[in-house]
PDB file of N, CA and C in Angstrom:
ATOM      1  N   UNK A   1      30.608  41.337 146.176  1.00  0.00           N
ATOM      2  CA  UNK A   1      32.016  41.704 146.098  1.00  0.00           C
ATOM      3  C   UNK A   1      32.871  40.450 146.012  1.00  0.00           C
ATOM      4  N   UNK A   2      33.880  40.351 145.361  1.00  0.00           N
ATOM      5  CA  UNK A   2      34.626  39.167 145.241  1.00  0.00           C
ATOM      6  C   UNK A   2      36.128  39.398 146.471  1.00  0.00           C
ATOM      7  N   UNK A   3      36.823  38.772 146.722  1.00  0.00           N
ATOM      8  CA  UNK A   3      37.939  38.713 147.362  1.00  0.00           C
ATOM      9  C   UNK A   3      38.796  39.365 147.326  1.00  0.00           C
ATOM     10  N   UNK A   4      38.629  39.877 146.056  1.00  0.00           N
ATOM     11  CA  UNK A   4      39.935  40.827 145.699  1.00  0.00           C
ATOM     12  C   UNK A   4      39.581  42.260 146.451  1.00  0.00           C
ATOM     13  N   UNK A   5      38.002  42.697 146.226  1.00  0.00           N
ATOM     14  CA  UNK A   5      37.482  43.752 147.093  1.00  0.00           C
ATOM     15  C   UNK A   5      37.709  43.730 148.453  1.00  0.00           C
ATOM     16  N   UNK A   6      37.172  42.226 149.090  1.00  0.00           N
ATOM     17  CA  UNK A   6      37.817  42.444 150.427  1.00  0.00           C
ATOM     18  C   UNK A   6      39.101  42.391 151.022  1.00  0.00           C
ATOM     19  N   UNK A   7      39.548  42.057 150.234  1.00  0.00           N
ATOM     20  CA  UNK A   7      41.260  42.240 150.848  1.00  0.00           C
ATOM     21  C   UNK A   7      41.920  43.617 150.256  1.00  0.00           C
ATOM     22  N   UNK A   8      41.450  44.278 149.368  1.00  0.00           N
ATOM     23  CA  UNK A   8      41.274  45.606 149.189  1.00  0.00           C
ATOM     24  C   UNK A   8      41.316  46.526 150.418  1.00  0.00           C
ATOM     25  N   UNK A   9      39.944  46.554 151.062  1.00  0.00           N
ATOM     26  CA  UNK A   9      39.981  47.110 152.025  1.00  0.00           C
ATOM     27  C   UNK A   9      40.358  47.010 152.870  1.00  0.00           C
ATOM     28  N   UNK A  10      40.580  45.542 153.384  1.00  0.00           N
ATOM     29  CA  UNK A  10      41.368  45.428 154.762  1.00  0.00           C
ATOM     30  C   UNK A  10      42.710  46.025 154.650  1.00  0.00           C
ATOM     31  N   UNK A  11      43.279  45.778 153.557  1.00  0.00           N
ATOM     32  CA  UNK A  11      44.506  46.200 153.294  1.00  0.00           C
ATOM     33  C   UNK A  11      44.617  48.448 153.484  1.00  0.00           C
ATOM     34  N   UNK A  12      43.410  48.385 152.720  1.00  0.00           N
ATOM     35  CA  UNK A  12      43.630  49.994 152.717  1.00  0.00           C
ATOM     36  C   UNK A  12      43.417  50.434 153.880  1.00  0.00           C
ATOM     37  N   UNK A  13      42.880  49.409 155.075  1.00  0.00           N
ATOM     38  CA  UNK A  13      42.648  50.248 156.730  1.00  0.00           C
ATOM     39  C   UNK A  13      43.999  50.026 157.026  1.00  0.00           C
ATOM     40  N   UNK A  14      45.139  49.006 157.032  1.00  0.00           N
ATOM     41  CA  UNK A  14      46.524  49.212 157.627  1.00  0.00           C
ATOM     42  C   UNK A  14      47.406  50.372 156.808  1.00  0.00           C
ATOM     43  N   UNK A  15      47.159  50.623 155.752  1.00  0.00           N
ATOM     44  CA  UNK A  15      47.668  51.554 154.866  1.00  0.00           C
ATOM     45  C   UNK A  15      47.385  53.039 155.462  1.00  0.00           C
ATOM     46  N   UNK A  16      46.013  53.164 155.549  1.00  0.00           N
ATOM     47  CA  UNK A  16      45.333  54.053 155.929  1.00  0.00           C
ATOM     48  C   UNK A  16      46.028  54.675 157.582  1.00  0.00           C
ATOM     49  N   UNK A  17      46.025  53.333 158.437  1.00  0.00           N
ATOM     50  CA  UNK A  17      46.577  53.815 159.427  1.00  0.00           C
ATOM     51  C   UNK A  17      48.400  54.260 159.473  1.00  0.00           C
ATOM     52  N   UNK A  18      49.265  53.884 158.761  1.00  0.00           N
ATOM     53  CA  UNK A  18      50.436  54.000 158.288  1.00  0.00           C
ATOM     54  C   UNK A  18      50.088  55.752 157.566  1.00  0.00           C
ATOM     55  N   UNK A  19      49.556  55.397 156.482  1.00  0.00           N
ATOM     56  CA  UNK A  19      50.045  56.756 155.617  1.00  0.00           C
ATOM     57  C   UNK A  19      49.540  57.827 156.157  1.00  0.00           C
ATOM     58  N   UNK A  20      48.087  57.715 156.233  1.00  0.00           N
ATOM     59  CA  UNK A  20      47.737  58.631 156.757  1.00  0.00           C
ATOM     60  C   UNK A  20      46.489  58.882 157.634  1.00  0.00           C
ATOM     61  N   UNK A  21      47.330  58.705 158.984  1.00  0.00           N
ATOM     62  CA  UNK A  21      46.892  58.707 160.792  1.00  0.00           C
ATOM     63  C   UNK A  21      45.984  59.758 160.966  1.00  0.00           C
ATOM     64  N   UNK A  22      45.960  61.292 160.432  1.00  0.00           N
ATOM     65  CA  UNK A  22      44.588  62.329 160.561  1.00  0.00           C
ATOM     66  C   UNK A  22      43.394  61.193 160.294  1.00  0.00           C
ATOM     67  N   UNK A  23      43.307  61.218 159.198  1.00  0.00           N
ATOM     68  CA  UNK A  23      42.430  60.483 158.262  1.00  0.00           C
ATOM     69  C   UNK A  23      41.786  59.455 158.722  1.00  0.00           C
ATOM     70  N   UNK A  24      42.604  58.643 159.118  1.00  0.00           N
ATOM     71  CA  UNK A  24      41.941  57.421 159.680  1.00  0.00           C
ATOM     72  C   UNK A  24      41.070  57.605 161.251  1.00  0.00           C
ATOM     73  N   UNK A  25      42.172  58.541 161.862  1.00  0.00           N
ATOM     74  CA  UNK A  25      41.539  59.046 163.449  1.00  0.00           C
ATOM     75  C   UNK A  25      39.975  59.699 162.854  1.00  0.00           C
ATOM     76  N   UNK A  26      40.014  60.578 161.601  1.00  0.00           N
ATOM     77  CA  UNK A  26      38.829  61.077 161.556  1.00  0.00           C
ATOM     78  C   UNK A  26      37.573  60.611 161.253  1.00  0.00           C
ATOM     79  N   UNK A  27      37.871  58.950 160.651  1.00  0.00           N
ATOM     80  CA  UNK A  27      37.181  57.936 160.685  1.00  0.00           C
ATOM     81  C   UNK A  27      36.264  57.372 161.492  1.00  0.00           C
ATOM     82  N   UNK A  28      37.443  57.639 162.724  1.00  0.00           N
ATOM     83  CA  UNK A  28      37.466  56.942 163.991  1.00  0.00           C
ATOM     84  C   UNK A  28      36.556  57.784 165.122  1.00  0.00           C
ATOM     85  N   UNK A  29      36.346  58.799 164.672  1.00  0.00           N
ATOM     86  CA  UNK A  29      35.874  59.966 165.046  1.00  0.00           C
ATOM     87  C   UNK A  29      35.022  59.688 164.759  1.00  0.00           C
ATOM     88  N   UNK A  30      34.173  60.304 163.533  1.00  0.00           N
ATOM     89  CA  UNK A  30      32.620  59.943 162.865  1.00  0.00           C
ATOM     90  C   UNK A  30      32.302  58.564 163.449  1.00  0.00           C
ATOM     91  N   UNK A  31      32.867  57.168 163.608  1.00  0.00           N
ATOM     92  CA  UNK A  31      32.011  56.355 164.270  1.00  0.00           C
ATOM     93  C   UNK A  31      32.136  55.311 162.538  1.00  0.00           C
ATOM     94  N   UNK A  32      32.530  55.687 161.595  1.00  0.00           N
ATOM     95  CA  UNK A  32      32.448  55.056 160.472  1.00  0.00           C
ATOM     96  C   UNK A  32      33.633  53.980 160.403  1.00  0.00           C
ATOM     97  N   UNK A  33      33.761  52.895 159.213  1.00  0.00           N
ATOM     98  CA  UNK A  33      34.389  52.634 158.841  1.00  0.00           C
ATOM     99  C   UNK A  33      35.488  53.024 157.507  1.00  0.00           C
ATOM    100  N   UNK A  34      36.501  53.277 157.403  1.00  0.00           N
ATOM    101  CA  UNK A  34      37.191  53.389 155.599  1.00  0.00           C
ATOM    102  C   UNK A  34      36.104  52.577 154.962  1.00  0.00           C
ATOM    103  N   UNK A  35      36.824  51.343 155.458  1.00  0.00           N
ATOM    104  CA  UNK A  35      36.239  50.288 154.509  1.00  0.00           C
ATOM    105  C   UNK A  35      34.983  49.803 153.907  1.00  0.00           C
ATOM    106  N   UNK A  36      34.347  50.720 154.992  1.00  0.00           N
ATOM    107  CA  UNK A  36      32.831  50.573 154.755  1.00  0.00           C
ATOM    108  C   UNK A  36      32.648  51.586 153.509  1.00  0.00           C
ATOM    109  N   UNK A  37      33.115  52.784 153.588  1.00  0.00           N
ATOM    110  CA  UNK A  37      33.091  53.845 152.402  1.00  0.00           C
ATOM    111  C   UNK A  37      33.446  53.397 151.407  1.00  0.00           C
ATOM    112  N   UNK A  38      34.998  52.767 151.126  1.00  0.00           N
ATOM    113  CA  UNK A  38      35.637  52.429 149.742  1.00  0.00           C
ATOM    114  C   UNK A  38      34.834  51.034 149.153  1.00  0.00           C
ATOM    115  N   UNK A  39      34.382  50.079 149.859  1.00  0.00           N
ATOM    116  CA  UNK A  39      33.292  48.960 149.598  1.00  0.00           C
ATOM    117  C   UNK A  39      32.166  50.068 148.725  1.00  0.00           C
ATOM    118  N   UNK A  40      31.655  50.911 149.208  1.00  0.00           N
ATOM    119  CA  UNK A  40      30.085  51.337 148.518  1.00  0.00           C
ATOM    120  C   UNK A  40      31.145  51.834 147.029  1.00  0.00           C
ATOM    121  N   UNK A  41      32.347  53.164 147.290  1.00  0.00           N
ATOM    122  CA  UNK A  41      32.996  53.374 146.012  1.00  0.00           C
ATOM    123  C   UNK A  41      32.853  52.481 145.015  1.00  0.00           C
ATOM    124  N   UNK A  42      33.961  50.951 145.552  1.00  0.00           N
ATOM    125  CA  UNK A  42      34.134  49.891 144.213  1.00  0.00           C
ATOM    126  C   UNK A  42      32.973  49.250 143.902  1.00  0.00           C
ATOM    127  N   UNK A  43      32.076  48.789 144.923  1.00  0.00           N
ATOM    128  CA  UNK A  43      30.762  48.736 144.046  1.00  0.00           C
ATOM    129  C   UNK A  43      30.133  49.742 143.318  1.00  0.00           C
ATOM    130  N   UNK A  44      30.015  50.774 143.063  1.00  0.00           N
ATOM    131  CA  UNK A  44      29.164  51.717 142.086  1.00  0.00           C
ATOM    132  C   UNK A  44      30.529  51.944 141.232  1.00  0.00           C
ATOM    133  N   UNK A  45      31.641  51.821 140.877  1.00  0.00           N
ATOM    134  CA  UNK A  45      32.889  51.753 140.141  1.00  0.00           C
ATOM    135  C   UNK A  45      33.135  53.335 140.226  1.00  0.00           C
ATOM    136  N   UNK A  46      32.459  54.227 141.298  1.00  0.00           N
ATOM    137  CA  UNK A  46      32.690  55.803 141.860  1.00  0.00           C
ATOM    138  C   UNK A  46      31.491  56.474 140.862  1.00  0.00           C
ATOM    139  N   UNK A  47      30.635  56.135 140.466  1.00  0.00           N
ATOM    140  CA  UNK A  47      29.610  56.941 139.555  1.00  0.00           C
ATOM    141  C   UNK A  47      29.286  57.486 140.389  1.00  0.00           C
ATOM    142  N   UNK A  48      28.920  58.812 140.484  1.00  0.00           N
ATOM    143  CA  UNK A  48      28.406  59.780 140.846  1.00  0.00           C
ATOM    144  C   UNK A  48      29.506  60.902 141.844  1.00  0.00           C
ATOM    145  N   UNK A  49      30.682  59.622 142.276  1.00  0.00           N
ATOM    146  CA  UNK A  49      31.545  60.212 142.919  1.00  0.00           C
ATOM    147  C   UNK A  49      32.538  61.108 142.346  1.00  0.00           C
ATOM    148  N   UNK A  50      33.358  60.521 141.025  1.00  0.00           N
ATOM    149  CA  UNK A  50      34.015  61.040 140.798  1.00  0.00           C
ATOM    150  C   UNK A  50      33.558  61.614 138.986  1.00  0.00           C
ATOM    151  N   UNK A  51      34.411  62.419 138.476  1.00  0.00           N
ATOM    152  CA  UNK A  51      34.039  62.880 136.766  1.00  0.00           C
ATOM    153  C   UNK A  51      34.556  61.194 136.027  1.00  0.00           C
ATOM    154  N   UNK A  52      33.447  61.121 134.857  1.00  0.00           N
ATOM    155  CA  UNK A  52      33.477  60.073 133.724  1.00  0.00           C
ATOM    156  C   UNK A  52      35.231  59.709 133.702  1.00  0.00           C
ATOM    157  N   UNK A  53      35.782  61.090 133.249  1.00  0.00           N
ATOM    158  CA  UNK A  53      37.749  60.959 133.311  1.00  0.00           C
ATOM    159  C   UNK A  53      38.265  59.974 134.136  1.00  0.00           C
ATOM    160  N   UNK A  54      38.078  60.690 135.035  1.00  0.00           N
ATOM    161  CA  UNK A  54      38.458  59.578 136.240  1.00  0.00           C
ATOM    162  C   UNK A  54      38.365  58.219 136.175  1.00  0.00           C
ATOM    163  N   UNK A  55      37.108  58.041 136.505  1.00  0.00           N
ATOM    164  CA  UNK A  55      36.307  56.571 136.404  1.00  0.00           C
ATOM    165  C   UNK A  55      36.952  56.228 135.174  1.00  0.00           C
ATOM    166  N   UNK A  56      37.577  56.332 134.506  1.00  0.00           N
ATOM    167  CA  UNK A  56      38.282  55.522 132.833  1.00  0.00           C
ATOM    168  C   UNK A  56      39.292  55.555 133.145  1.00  0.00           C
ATOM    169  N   UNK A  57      40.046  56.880 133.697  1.00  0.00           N
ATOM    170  CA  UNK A  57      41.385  56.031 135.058  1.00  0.00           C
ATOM    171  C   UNK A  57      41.153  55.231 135.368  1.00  0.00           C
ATOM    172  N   UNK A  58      40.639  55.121 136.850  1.00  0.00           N
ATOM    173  CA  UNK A  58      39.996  53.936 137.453  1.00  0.00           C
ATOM    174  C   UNK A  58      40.443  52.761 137.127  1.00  0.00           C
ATOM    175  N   UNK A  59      39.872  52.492 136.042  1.00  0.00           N
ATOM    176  CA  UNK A  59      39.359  51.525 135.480  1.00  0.00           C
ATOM    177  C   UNK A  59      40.707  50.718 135.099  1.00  0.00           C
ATOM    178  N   UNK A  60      41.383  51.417 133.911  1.00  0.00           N
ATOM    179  CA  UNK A  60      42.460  51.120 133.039  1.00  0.00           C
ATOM    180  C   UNK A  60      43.672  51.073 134.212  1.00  0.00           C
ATOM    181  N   UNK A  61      43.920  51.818 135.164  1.00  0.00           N
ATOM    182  CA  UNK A  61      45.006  51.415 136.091  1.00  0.00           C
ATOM    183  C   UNK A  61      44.747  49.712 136.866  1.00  0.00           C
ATOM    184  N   UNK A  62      43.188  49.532 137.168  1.00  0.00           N
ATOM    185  CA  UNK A  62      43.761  48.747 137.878  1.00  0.00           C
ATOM    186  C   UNK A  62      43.869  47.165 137.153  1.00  0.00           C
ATOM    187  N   UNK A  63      43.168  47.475 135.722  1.00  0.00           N
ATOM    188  CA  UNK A  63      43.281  46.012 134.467  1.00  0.00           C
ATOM    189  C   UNK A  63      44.662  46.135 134.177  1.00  0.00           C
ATOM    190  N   UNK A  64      45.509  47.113 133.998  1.00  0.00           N
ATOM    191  CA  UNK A  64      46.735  47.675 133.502  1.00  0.00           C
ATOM    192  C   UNK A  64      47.661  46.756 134.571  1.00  0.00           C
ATOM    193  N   UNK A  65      47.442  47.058 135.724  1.00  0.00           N
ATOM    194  CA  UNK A  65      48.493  47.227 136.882  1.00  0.00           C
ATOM    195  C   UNK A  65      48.635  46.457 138.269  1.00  0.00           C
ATOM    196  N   UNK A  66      46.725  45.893 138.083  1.00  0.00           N
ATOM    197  CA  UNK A  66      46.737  44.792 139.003  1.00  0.00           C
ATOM    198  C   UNK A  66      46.077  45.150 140.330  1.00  0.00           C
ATOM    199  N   UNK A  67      45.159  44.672 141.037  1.00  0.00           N
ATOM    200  CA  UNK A  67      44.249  45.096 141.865  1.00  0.00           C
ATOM    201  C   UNK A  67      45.199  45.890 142.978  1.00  0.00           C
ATOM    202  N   UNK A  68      46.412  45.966 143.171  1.00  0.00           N
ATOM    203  CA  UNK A  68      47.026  46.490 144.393  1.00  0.00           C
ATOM    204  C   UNK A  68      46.809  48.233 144.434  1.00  0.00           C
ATOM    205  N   UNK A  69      46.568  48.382 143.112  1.00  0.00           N
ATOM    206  CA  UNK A  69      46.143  49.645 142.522  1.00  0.00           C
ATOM    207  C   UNK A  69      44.899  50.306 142.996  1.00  0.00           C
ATOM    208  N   UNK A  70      43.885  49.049 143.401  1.00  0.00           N
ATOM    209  CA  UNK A  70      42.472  49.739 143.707  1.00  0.00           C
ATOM    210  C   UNK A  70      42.998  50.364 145.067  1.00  0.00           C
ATOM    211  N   UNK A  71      43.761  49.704 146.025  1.00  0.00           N
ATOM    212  CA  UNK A  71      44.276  49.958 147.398  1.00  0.00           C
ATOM    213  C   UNK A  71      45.073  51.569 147.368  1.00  0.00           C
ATOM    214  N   UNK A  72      45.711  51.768 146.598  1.00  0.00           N
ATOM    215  CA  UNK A  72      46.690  52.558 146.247  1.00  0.00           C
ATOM    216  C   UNK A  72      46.071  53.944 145.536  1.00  0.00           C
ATOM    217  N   UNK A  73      45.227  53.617 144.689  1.00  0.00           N
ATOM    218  CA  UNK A  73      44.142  54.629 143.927  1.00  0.00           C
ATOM    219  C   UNK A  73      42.789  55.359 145.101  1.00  0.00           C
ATOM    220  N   UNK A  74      42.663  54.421 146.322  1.00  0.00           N
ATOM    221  CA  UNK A  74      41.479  55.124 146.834  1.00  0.00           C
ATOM    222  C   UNK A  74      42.460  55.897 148.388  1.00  0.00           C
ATOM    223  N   UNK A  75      43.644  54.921 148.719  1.00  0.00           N
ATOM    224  CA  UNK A  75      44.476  56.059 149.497  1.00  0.00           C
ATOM    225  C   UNK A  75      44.219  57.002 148.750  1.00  0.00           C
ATOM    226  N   UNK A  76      44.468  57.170 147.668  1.00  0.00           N
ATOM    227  CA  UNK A  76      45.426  58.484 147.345  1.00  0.00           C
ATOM    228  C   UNK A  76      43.878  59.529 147.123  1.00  0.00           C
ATOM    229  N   UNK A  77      42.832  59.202 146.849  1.00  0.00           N
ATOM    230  CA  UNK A  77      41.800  59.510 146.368  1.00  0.00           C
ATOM    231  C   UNK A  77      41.429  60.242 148.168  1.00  0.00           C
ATOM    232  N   UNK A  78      41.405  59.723 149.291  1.00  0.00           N
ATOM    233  CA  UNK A  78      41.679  59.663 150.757  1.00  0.00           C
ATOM    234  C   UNK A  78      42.632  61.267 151.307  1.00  0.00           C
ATOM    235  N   UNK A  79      43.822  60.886 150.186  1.00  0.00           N
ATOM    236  CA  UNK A  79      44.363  61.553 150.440  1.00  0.00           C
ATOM    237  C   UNK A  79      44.090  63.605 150.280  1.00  0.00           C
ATOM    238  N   UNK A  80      43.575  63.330 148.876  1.00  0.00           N
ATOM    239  CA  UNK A  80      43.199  64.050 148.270  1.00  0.00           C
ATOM    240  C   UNK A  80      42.052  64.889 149.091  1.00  0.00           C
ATOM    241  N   UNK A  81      41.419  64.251 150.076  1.00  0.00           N
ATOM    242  CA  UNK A  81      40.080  64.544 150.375  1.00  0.00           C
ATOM    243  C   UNK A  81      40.456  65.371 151.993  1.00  0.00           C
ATOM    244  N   UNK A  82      41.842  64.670 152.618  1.00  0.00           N
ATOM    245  CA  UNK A  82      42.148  64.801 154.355  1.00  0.00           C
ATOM    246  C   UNK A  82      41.690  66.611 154.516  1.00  0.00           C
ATOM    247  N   UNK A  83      41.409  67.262 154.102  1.00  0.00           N
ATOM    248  CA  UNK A  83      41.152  68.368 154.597  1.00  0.00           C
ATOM    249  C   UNK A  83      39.904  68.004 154.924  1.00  0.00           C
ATOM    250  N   UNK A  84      39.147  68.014 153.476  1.00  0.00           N
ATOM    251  CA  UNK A  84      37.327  67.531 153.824  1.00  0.00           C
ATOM    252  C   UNK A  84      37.186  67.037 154.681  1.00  0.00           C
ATOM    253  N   UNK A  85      37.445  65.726 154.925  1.00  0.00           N
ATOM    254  CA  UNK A  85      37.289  64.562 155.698  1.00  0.00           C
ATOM    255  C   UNK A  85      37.313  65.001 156.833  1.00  0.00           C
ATOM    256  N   UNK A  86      38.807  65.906 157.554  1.00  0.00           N
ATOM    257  CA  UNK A  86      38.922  66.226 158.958  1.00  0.00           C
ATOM    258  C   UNK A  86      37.763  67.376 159.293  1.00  0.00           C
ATOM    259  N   UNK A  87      37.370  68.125 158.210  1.00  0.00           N
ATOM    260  CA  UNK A  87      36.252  69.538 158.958  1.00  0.00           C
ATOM    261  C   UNK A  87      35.077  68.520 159.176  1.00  0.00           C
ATOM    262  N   UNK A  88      34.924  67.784 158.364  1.00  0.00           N
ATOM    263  CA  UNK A  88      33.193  66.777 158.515  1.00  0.00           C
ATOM    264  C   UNK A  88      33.735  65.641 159.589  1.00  0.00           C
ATOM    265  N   UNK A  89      34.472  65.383 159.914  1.00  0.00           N
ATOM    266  CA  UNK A  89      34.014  64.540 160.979  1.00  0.00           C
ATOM    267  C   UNK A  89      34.217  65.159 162.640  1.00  0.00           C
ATOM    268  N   UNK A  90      34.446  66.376 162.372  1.00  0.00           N
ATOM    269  CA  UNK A  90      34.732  67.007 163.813  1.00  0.00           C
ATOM    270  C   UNK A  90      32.983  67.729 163.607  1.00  0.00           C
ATOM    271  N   UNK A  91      32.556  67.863 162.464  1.00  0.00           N
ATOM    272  CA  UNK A  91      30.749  68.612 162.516  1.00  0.00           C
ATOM    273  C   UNK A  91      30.040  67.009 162.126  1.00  0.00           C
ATOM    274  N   UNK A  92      30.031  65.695 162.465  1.00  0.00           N
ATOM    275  CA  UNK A  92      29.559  64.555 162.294  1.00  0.00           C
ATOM    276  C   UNK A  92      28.813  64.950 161.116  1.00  0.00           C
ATOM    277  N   UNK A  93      29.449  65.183 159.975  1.00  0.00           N
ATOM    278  CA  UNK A  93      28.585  64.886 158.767  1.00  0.00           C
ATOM    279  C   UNK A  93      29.426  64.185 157.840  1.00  0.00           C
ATOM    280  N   UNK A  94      30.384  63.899 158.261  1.00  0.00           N
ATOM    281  CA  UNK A  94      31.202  63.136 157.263  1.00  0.00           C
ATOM    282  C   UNK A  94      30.646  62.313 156.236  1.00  0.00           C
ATOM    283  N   UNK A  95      29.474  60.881 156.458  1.00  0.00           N
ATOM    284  CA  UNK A  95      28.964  59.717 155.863  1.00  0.00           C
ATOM    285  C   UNK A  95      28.456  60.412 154.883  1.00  0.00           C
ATOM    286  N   UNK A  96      27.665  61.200 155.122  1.00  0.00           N
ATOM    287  CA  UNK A  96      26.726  62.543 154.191  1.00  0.00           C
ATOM    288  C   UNK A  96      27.953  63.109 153.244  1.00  0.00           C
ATOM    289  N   UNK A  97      28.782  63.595 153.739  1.00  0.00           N
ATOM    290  CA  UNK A  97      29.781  64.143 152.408  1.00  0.00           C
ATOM    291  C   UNK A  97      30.548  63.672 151.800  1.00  0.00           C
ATOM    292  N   UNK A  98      31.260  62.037 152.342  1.00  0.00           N
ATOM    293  CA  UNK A  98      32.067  61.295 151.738  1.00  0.00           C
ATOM    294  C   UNK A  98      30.971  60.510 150.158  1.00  0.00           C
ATOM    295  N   UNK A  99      29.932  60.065 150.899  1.00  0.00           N
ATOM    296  CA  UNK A  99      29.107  59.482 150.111  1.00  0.00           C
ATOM    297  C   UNK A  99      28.072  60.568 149.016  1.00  0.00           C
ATOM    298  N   UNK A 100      28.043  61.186 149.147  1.00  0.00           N
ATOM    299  CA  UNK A 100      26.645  62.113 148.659  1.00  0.00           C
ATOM    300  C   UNK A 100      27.408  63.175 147.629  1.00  0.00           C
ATOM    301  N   UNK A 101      27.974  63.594 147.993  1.00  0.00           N
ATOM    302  CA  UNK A 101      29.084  64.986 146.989  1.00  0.00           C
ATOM    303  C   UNK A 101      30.355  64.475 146.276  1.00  0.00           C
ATOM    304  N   UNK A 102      29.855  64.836 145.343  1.00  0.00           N
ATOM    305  CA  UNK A 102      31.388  64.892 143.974  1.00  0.00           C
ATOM    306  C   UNK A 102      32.504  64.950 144.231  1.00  0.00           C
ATOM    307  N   UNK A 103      33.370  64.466 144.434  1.00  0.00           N
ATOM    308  CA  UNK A 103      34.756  64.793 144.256  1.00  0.00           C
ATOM    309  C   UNK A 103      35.058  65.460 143.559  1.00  0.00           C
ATOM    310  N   UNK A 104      35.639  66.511 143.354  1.00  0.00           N
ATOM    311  CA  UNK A 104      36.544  67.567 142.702  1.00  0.00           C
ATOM    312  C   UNK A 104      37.640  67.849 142.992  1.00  0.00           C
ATOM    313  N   UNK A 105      38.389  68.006 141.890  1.00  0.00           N
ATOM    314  CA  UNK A 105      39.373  67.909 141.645  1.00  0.00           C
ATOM    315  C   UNK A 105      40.900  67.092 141.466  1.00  0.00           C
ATOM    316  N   UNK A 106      40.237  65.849 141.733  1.00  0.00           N
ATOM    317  CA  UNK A 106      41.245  64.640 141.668  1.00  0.00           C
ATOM    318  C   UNK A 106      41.788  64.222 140.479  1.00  0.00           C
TER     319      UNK A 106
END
């Protein structure tokens, strides 16, 4: 990972705790890190996570717009998910569903 990844994430855990506090508590809950999740995301560039579409989003926002975007694109991707996220980490399967299952509908 280069620098820009890690300051990525550090950045998206104060974000995370600002925007959105469920989310992060449910983090905090499972025993996981964000950052540990969105690190495995930008390394695989979301293959398997998200549809081809996407991933060509992805992509073009953050050459377009500038890495603050990767921060801003996986909130919102976070965001998208706070229902999921809160039922799986109150049944500790969260790592298993953040990582392992498709995103739909983003």
């Amino acid at each position: 990972l280069t620098a820009i990844h890690y300051n990525a994430c550090h950045c998206l855990e104060r974000v995370l705790q600002l925007a959105l506090p469920k989310v992060a508590c449910a983090f905090r809950i499972s025993g996981l890190s964000p950052s540990h999740i969105v690190k495995r995301w930008i390394n695989s560039c979301f293959l398997n996570i998200l549809p081809w579409n996407e991933i060509a989003n992805y992509i073009l926002i953050v050459i377009s717009e500038g890495p603050v975007y990767i921060v801003l694109y996986c909130v919102a991707l976070l965001k998208h998910l706070e229902t999921r996220l809160l039922k799986h980490s109150t049944q500790y399967t969260l790592l298993y569903d953040i990582l392992e299952e498709p995103i739909q509908g983003f």
